[in-house]
C-alpha atoms as a PDB file:
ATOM      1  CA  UNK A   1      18.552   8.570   3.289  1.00  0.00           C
ATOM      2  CA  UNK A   2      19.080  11.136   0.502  1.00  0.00           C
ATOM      3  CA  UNK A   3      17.779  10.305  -3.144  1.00  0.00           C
ATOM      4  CA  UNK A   4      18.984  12.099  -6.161  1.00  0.00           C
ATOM      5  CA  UNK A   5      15.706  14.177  -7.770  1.00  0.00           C
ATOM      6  CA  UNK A   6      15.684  15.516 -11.081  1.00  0.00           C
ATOM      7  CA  UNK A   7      14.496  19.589 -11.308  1.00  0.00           C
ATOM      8  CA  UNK A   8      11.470  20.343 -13.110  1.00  0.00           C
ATOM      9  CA  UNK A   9      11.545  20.891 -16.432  1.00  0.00           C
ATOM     10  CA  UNK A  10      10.915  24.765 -17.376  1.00  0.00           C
ATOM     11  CA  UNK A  11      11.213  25.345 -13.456  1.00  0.00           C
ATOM     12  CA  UNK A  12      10.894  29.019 -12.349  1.00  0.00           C
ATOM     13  CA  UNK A  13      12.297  28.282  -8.878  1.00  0.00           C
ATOM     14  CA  UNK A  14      15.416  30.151  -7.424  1.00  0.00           C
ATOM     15  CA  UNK A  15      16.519  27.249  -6.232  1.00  0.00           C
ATOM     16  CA  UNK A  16      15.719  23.074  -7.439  1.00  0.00           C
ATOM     17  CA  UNK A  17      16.749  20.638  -5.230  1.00  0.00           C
ATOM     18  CA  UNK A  18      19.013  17.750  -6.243  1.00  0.00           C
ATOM     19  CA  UNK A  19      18.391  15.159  -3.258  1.00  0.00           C
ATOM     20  CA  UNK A  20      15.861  14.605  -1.194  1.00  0.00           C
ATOM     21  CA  UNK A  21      14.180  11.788   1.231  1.00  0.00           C
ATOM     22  CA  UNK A  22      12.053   9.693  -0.769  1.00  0.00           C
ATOM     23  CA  UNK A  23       8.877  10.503   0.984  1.00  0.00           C
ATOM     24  CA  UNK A  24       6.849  13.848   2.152  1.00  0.00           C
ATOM     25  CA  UNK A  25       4.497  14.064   4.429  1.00  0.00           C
ATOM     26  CA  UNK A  26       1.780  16.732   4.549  1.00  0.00           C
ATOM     27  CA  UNK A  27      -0.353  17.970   7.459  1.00  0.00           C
ATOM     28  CA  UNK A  28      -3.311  18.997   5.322  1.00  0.00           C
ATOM     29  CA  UNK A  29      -3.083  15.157   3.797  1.00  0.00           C
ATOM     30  CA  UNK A  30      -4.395  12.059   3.911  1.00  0.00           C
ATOM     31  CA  UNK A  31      -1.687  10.224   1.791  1.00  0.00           C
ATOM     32  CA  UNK A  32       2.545   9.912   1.913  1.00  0.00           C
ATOM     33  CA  UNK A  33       3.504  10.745  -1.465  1.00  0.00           C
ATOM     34  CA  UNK A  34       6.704  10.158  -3.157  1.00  0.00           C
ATOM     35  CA  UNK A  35       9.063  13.304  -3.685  1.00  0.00           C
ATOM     36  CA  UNK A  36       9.500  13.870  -7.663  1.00  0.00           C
ATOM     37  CA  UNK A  37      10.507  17.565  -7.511  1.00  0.00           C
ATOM     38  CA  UNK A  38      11.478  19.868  -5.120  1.00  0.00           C
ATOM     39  CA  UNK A  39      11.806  23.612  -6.069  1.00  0.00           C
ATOM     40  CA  UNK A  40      12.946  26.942  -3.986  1.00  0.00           C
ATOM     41  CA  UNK A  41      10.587  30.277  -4.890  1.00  0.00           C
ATOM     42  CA  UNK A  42      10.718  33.753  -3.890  1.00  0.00           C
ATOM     43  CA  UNK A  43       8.582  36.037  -5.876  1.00  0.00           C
ATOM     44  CA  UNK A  44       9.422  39.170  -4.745  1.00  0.00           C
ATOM     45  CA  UNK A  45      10.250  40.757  -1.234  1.00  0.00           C
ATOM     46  CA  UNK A  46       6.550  41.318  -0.258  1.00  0.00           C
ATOM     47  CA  UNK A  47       5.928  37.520   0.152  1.00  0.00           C
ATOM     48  CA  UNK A  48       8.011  35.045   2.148  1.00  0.00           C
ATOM     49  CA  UNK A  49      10.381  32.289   0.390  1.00  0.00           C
ATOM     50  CA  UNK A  50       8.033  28.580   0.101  1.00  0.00           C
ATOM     51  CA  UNK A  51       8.234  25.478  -1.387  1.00  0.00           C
ATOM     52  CA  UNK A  52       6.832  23.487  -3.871  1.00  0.00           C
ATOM     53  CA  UNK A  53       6.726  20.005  -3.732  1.00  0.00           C
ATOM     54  CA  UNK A  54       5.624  17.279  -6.501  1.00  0.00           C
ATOM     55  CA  UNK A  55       5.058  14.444  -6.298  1.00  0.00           C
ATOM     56  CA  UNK A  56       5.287  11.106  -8.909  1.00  0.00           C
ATOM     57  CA  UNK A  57       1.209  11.404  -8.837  1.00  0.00           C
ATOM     58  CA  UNK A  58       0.844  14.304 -10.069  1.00  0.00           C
ATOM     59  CA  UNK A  59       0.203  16.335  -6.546  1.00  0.00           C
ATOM     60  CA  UNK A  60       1.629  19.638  -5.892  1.00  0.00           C
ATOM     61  CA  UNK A  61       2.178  21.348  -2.354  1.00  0.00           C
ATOM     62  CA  UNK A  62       3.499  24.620  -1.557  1.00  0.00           C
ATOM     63  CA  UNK A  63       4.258  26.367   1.525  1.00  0.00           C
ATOM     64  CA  UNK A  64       6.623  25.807   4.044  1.00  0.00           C
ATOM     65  CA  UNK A  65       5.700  24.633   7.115  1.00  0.00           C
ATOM     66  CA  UNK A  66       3.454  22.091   6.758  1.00  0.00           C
ATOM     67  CA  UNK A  67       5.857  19.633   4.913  1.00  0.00           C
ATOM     68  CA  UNK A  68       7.911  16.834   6.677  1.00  0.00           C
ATOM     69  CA  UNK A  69      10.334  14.761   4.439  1.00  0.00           C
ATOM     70  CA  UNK A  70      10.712  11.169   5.532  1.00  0.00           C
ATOM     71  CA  UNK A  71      12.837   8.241   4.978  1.00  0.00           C
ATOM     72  CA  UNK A  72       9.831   6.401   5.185  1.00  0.00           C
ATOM     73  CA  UNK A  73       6.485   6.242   5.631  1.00  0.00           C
ATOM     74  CA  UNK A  74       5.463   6.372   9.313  1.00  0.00           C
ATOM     75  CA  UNK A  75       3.873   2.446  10.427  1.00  0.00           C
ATOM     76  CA  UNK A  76       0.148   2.611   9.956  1.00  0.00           C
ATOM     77  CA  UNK A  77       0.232   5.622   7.102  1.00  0.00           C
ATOM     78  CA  UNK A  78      -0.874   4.349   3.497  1.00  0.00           C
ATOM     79  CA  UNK A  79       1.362   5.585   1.054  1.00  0.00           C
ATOM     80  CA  UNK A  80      -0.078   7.096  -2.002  1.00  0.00           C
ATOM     81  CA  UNK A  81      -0.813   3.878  -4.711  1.00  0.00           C
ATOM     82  CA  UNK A  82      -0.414   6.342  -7.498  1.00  0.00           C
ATOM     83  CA  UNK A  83       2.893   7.351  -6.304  1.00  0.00           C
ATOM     84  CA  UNK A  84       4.186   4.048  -5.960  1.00  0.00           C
ATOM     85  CA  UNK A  85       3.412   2.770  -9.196  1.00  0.00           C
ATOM     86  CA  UNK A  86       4.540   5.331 -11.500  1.00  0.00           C
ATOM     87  CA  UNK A  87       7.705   5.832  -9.686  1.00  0.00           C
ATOM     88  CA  UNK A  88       8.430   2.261 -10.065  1.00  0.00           C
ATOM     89  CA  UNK A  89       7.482   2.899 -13.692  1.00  0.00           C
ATOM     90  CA  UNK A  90      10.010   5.403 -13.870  1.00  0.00           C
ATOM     91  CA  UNK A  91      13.074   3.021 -12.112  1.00  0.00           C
ATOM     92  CA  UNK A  92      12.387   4.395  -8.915  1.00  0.00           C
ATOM     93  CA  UNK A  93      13.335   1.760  -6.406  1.00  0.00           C
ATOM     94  CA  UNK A  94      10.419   0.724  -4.650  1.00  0.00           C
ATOM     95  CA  UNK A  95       8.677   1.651  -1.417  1.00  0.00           C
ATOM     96  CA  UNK A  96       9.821  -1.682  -0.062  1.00  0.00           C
ATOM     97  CA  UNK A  97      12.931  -1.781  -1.035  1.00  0.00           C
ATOM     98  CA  UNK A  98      14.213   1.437   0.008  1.00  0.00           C
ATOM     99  CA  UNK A  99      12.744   0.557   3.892  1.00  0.00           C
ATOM    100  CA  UNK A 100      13.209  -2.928   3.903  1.00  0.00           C
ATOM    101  CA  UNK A 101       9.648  -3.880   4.822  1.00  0.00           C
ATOM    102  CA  UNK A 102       5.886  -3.941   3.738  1.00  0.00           C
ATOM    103  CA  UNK A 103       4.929  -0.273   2.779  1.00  0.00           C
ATOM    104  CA  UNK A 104       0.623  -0.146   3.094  1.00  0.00           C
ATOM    105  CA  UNK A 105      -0.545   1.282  -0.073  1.00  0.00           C
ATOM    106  CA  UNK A 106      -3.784   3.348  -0.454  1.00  0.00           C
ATOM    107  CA  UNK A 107      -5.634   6.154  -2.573  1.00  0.00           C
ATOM    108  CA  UNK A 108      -8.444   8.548  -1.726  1.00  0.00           C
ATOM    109  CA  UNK A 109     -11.489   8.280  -3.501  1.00  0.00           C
ATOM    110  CA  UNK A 110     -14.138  11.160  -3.629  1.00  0.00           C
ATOM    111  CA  UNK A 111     -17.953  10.342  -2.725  1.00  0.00           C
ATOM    112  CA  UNK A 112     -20.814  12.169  -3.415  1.00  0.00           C
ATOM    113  CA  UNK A 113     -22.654  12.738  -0.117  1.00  0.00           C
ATOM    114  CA  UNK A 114     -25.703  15.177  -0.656  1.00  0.00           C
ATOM    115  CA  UNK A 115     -27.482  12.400  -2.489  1.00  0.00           C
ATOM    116  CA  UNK A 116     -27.448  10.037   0.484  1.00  0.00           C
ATOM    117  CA  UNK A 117     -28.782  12.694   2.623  1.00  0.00           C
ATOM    118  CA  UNK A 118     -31.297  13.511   0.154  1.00  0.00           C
ATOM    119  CA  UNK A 119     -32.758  10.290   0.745  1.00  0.00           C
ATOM    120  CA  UNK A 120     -32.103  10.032   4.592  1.00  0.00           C
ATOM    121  CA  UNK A 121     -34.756  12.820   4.212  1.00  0.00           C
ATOM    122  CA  UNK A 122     -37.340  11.736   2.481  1.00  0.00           C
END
């Protein structure tokens, strides 16, 4: 299932996608994010065409093949929280609706670490 997208505004891309599945998937993340914009680039003929993806939360990807667009989030993946709500904001349908069942959401949340092994040390 195809939604409509909206191009980004002052977007230098060749090419902005219109439509899209509602979801993207990246290999180098932890969350599924919901697609806001899709865009085309080629910046010259000495790098290779990519893509850049954002999404509602504010998180950008580009490349090409590390992206898989989804109808919907894969059972036991936690859809970004984020996302979810400020698509909804935005009359987005939600998560649920557009799959038809319980979507698990989630968000990442950074921890400091070299403190706690400070004090494993001492």
């Amino acid at each position: 299932m195809r939604l409509p997208i909206q191009p980004k505004p002052r977007s230098l891309a060749i090419d902005d996608w219109t439509d899209c599945e509602p979801f993207v998937e990246n290999t180098r993340a932890v969350l599924i994010h919901r697609v806001r914009h899709v865009g085309f680039h080629k910046i010259s003929d000495k790098w290779p065409a990519h893509l850049a993806v954002h999404a509602w939360c504010g998180t950008a990807y580009t490349g090409l093949k590390k992206f898989t667009f989804l109808d919907e989030p894969p059972h036991g993946r936690l859809l970004c929280e984020r996302c979810e709500a400020i698509a909804v904001k935005h009359d987005q349908p939600s998560a649920e609706r557009l799959v038809g069942r319980h979507v698990h959401l989630g968000k990442v949340v950074a921890q400091q670490s070299c403190l706690h092994h400070e004090e494993q040390q001492s």
